[in-house]
Protein backbone atom coordinates (compact mmCIF):
# COMPACT_ATOMS: atom_id res chain seq x y z
CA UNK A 1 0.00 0.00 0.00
CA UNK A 2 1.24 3.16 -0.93
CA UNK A 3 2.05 5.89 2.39
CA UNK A 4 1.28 9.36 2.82
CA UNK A 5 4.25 10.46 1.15
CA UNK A 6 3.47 8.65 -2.34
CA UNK A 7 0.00 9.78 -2.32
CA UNK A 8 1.08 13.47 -1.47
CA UNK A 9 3.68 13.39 -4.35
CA UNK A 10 1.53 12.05 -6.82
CA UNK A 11 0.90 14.02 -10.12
CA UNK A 12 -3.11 15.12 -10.29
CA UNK A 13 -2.88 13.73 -13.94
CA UNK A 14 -1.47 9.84 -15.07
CA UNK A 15 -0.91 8.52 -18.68
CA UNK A 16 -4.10 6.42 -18.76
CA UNK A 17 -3.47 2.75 -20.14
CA UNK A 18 -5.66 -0.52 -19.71
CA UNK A 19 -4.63 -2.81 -17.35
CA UNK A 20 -5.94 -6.53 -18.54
CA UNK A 21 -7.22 -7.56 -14.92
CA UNK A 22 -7.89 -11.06 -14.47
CA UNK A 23 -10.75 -12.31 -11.87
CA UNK A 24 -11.91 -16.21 -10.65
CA UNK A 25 -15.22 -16.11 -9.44
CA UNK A 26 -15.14 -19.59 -8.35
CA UNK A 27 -17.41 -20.07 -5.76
CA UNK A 28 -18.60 -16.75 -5.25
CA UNK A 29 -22.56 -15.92 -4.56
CA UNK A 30 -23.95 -13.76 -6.35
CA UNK A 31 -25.24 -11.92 -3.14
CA UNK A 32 -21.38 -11.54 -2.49
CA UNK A 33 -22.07 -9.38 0.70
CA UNK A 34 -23.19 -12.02 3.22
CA UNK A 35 -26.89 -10.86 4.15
CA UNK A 36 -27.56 -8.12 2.34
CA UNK A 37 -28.82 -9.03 -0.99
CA UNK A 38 -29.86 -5.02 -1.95
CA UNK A 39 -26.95 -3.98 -1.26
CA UNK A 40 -24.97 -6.87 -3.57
CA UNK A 41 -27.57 -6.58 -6.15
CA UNK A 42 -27.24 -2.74 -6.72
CA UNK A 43 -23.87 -3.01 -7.35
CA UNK A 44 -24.54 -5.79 -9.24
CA UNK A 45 -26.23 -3.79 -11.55
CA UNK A 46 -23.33 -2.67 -12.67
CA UNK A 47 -22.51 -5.91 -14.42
CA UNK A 48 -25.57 -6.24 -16.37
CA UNK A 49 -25.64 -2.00 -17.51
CA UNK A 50 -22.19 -1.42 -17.96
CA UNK A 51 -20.91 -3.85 -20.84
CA UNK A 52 -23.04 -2.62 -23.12
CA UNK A 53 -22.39 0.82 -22.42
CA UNK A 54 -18.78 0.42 -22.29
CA UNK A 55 -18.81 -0.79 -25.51
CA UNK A 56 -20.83 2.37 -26.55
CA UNK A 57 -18.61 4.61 -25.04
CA UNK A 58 -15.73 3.00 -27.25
CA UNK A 59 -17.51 2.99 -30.04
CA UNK A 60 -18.60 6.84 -29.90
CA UNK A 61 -14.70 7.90 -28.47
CA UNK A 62 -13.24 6.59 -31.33
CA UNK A 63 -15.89 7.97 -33.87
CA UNK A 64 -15.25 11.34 -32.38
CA UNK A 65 -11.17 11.34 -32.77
CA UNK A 66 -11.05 13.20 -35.87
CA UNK A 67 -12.86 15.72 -34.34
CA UNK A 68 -10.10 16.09 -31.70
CA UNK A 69 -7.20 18.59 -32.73
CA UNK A 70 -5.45 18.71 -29.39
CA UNK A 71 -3.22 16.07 -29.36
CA UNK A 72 -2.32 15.67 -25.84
CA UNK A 73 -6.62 15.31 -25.48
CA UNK A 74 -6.24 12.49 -28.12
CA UNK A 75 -4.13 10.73 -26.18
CA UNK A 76 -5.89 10.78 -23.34
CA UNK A 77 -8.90 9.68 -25.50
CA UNK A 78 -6.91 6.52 -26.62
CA UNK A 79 -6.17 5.53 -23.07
CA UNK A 80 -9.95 6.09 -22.15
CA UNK A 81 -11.13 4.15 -24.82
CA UNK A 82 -8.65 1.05 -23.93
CA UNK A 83 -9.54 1.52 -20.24
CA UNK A 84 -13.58 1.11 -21.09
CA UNK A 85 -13.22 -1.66 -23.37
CA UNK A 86 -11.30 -3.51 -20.66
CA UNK A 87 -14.21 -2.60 -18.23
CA UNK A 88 -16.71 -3.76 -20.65
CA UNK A 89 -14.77 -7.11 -20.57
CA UNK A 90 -14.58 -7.44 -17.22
CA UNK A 91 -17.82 -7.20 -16.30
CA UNK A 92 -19.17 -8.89 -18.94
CA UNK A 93 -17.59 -12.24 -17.17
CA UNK A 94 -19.21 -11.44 -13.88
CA UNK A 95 -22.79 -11.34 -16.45
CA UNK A 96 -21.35 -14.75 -17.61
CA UNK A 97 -20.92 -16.28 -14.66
CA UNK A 98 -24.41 -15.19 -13.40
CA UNK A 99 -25.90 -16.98 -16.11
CA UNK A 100 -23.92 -20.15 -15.14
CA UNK A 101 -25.74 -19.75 -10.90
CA UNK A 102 -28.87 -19.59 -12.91
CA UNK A 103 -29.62 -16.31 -13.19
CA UNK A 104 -31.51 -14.97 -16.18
CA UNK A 105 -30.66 -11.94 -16.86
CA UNK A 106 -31.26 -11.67 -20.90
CA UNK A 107 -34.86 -9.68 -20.58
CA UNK A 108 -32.41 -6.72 -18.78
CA UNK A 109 -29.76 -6.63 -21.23
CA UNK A 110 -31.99 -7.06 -24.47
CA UNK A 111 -33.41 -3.56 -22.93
CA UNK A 112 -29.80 -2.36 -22.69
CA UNK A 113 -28.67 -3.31 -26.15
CA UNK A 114 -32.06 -1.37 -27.47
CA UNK A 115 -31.11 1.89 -25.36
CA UNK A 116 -27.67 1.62 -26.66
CA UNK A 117 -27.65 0.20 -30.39
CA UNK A 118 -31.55 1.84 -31.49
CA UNK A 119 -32.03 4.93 -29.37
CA UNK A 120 -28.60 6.04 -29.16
CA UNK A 121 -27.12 4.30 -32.06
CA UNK A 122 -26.46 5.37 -35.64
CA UNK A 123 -29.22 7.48 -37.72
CA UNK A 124 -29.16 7.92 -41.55
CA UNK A 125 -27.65 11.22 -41.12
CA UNK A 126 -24.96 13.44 -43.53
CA UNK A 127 -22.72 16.59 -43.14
CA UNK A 128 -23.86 18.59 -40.23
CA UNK A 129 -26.53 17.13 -38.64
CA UNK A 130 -24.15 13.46 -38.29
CA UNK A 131 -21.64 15.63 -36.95
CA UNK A 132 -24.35 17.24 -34.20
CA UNK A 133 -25.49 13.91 -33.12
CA UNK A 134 -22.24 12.50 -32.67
CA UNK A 135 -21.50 15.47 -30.04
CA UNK A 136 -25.27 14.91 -28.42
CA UNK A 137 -23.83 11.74 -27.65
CA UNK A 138 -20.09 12.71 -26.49
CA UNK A 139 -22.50 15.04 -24.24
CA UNK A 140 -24.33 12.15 -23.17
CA UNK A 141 -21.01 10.11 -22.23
CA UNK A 142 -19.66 13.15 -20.34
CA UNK A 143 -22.75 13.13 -18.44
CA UNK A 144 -22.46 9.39 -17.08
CA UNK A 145 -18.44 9.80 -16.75
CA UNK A 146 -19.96 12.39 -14.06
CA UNK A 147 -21.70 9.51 -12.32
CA UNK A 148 -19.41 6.74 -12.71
CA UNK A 149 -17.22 9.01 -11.28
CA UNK A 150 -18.92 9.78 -8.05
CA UNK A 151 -19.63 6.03 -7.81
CA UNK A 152 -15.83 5.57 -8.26
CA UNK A 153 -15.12 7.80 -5.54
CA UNK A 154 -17.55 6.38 -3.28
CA UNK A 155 -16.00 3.06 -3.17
CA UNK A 156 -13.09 3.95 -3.16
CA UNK A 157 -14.21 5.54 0.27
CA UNK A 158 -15.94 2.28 1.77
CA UNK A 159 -14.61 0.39 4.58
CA UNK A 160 -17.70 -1.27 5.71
CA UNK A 161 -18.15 -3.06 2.70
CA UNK A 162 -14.68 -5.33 3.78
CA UNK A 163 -15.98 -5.15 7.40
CA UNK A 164 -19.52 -7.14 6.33
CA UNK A 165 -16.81 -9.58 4.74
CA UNK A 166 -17.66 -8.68 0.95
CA UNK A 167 -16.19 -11.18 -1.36
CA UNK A 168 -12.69 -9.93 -2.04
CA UNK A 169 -12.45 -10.23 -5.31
CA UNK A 170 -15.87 -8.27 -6.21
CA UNK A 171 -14.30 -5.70 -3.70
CA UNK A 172 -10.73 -5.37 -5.96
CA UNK A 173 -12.97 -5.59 -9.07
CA UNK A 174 -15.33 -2.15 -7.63
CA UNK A 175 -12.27 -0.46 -6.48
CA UNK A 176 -9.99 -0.87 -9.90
CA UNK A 177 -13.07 0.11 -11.62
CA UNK A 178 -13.61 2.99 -9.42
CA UNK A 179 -9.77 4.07 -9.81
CA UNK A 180 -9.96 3.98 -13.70
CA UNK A 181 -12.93 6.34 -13.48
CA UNK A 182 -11.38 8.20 -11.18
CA UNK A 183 -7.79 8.26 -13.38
CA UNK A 184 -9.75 9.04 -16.39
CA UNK A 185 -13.17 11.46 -14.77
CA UNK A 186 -11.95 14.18 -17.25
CA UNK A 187 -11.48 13.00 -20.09
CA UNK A 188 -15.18 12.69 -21.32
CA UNK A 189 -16.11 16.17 -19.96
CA UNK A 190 -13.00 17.80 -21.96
CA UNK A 191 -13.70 15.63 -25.38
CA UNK A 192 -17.23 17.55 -25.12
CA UNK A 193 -15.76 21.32 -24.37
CA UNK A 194 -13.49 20.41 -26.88
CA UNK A 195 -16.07 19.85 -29.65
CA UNK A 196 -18.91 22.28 -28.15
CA UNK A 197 -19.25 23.16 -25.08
CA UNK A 198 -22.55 24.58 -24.94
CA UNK A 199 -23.51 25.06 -20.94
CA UNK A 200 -27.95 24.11 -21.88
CA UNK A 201 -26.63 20.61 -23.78
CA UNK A 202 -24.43 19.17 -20.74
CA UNK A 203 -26.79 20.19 -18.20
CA UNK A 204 -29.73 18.78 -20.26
CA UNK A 205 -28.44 15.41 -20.98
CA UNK A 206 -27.22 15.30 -17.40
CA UNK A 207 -30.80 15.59 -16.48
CA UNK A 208 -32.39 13.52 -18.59
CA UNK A 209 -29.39 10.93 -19.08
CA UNK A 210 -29.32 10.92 -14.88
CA UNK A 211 -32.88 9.94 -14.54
CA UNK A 212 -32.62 7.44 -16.76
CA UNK A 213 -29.76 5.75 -15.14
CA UNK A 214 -31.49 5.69 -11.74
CA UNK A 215 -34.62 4.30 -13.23
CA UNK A 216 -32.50 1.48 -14.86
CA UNK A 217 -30.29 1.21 -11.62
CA UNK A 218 -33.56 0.20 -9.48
CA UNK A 219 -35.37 -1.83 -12.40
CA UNK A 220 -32.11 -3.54 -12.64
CA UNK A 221 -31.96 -4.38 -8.84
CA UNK A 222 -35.86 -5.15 -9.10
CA UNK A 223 -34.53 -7.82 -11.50
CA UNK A 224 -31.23 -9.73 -9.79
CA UNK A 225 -33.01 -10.17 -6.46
CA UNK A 226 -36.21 -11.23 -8.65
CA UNK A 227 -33.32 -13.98 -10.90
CA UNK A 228 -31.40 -15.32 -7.66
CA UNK A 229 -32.75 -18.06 -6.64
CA UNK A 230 -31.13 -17.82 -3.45
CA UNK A 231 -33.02 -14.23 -2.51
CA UNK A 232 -36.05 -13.79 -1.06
CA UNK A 233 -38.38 -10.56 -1.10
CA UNK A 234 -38.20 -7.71 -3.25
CA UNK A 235 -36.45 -4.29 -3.09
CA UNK A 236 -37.93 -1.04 -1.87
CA UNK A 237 -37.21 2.63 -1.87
CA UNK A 238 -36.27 2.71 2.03
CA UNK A 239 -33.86 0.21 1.35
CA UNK A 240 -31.51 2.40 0.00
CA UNK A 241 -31.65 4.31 3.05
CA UNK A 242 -30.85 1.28 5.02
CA UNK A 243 -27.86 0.32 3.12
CA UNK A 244 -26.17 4.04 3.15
CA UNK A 245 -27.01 4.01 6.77
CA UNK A 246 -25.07 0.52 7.53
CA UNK A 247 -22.55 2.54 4.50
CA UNK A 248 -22.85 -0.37 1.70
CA UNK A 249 -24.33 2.09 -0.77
CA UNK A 250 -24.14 5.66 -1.48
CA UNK A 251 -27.69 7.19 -0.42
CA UNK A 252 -30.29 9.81 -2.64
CA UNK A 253 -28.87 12.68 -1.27
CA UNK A 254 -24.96 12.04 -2.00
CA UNK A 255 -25.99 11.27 -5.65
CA UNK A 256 -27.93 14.59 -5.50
CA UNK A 257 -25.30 16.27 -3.71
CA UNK A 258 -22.95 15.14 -6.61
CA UNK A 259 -25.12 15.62 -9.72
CA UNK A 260 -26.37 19.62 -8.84
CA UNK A 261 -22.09 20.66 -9.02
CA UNK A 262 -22.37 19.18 -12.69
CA UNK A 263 -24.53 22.10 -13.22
CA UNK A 264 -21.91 24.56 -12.04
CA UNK A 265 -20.93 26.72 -15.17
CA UNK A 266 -17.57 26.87 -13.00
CA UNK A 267 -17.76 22.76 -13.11
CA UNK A 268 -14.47 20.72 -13.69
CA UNK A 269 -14.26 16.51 -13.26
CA UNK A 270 -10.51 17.27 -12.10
CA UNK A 271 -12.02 19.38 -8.42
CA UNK A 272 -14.17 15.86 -8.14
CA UNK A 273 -12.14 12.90 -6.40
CA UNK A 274 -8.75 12.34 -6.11
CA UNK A 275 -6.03 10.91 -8.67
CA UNK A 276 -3.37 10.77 -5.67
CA UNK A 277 -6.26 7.94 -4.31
CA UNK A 278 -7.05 6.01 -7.42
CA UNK A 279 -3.49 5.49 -8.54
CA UNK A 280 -2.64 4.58 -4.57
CA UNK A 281 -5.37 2.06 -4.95
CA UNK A 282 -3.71 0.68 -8.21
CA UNK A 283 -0.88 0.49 -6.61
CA UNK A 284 -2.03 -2.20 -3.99
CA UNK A 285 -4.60 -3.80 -6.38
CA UNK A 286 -4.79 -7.76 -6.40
CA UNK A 287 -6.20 -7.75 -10.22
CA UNK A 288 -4.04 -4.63 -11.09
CA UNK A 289 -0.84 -5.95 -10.35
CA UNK A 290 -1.21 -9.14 -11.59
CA UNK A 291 -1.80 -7.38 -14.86
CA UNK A 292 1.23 -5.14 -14.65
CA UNK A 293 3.54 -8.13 -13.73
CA UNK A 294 1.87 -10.09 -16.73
CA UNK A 295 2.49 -7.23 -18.79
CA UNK A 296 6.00 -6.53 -18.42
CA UNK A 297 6.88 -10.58 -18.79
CA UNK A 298 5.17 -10.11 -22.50
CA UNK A 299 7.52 -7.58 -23.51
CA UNK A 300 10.63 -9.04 -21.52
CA UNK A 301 13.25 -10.86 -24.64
CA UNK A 302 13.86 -12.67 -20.91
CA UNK A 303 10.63 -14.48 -20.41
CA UNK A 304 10.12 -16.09 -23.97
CA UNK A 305 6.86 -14.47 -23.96
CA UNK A 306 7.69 -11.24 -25.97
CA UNK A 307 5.54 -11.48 -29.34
């Protein structure tokens, strides 16, 4: 773990690169905080909403790179993009091995895909008007970097998760997640200045974009504790006030709290969080070094394993 000193001397901005993290959920429930299955099912959400809107988030980053004429922005663009696809991937295997307990989560995701590939996919558009909707969407993506942000943060900040004995590895796969968005919480929000910057369009896909990821948060928790066999009873809206009291979620008003500085004209991602954090949490990450020390035996001539 990385002291006070590291932290303090660590830059507020990192090259961002994908780490290829590698997880064995062998064994694990899919209520992976021992009796609390709200709590593990909210942030199980994540699991089911996020690959598919990784993969969007690639897909619309790397459509948008001619657009970008600052090159250190590109860059940073590049790493974002290789950081999401690697989330996508990641939590697509959790999906995967929630299919294998039983669960079924394929009504949920089909209405994912449909969000993602028909309502905010391509439209038979030329010239200007492609151009526009490509940047309605960058605003879109800088809206939701906002929120995976905060939610980055959050656990980042969450010791009683570990103290209810939370599965370990779902614990290192929150937190590297969380870093990344932390590492990257920019980069999104600066693509968008970069191309427009208009003050109404972020604040009104916030708005909209925001409600609908609560809605799907809570239909999506509606469904896991509806597919595990092993849960019993259904979620309700005090039960997110239980779960930030006993501090295994954040709560409505820290989300609110969060989402009204987006509407700040004075707002900036980099005032949000802390890099010094995230990158300490890399640091000491199961999944994340395991990556690094894979990576740097495929490009050591000493290993055999260069390509």
């Amino acid at each position: 773990m990385s002291g006070p000193e590291d932290v303090a001397s660590t830059p507020d901005k990192v090259v961002l690169r994908a780490r290829e993290v590698r997880f064995d959920w062998t064994g694990m429930p899919p209520c992976f905080i021992p009796n609390e299955p709200f709590a593990s099912h909210l942030l199980n959400v994540l699991h089911i909403l996020l690959p598919e809107g990784e993969r969007w988030f690639v897909k619309i980053f790397s459509e948008a790179l001619p657009l970008i004429k600052d090159d250190e922005l590109r860059e940073d663009v590049i790493g974002f993009i290789g950081q999401e696809g690697m989330h996508a991937h990641a939590h697509q295997l959790v999906q995967d091995y929630f299919a294998e307990q039983g669960m079924d989560n394929r009504p949920y995701v089909r209405d994912i895909e449909f969000m993602f590939q028909r309502l905010l996919g391509d439209r038979k558009l030329e010239g200007k008007k492609k151009e526009e909707w490509l940047i309605e969407r960058l605003a879109v993506v800088a809206a939701v970097e906002h929120v995976t942000a905060f939610l980055g943060n959050w656990v980042l900040d969450t010791p009683a998760l570990d103290a209810a004995g939370g599965d370990p590895r779902m614990l290192d796969l929150l937190r590297w997640h969380g870093a990344e968005e932390v590492e990257h919480r920019a980069v999104a929000y600066d693509v968008f200045m970069h191309v427009d910057g208009r003050w109404f369009r972020r604040v009104r896909t916030y708005a909209v974009g925001g409600v609908v990821l609560l809605w799907l948060f809570f239909r999506g928790v509606k469904h896991l504790m509806a597919a595990d066999p092993a849960v019993k009873g259904k979620p309700h809206w005090w039960s997110l006030i239980r779960s930030k009291r006993k501090g295994f979620t954040p709560g409505y008003l820290d989300l609110l709290r969060w989402s009204l500085r987006y509407f700040r004209r004075s707002y900036h991602p980099s005032k949000e969080g802390s890099t010094a954090q995230a990158v300490a949490y890399l640091a000491q990450s199961p999944a994340a070094l395991a990556a690094d020390r894979l990576a740097e035996a495929a490009t050591d001539p000493g290993t055999g394993l260069a390509g």
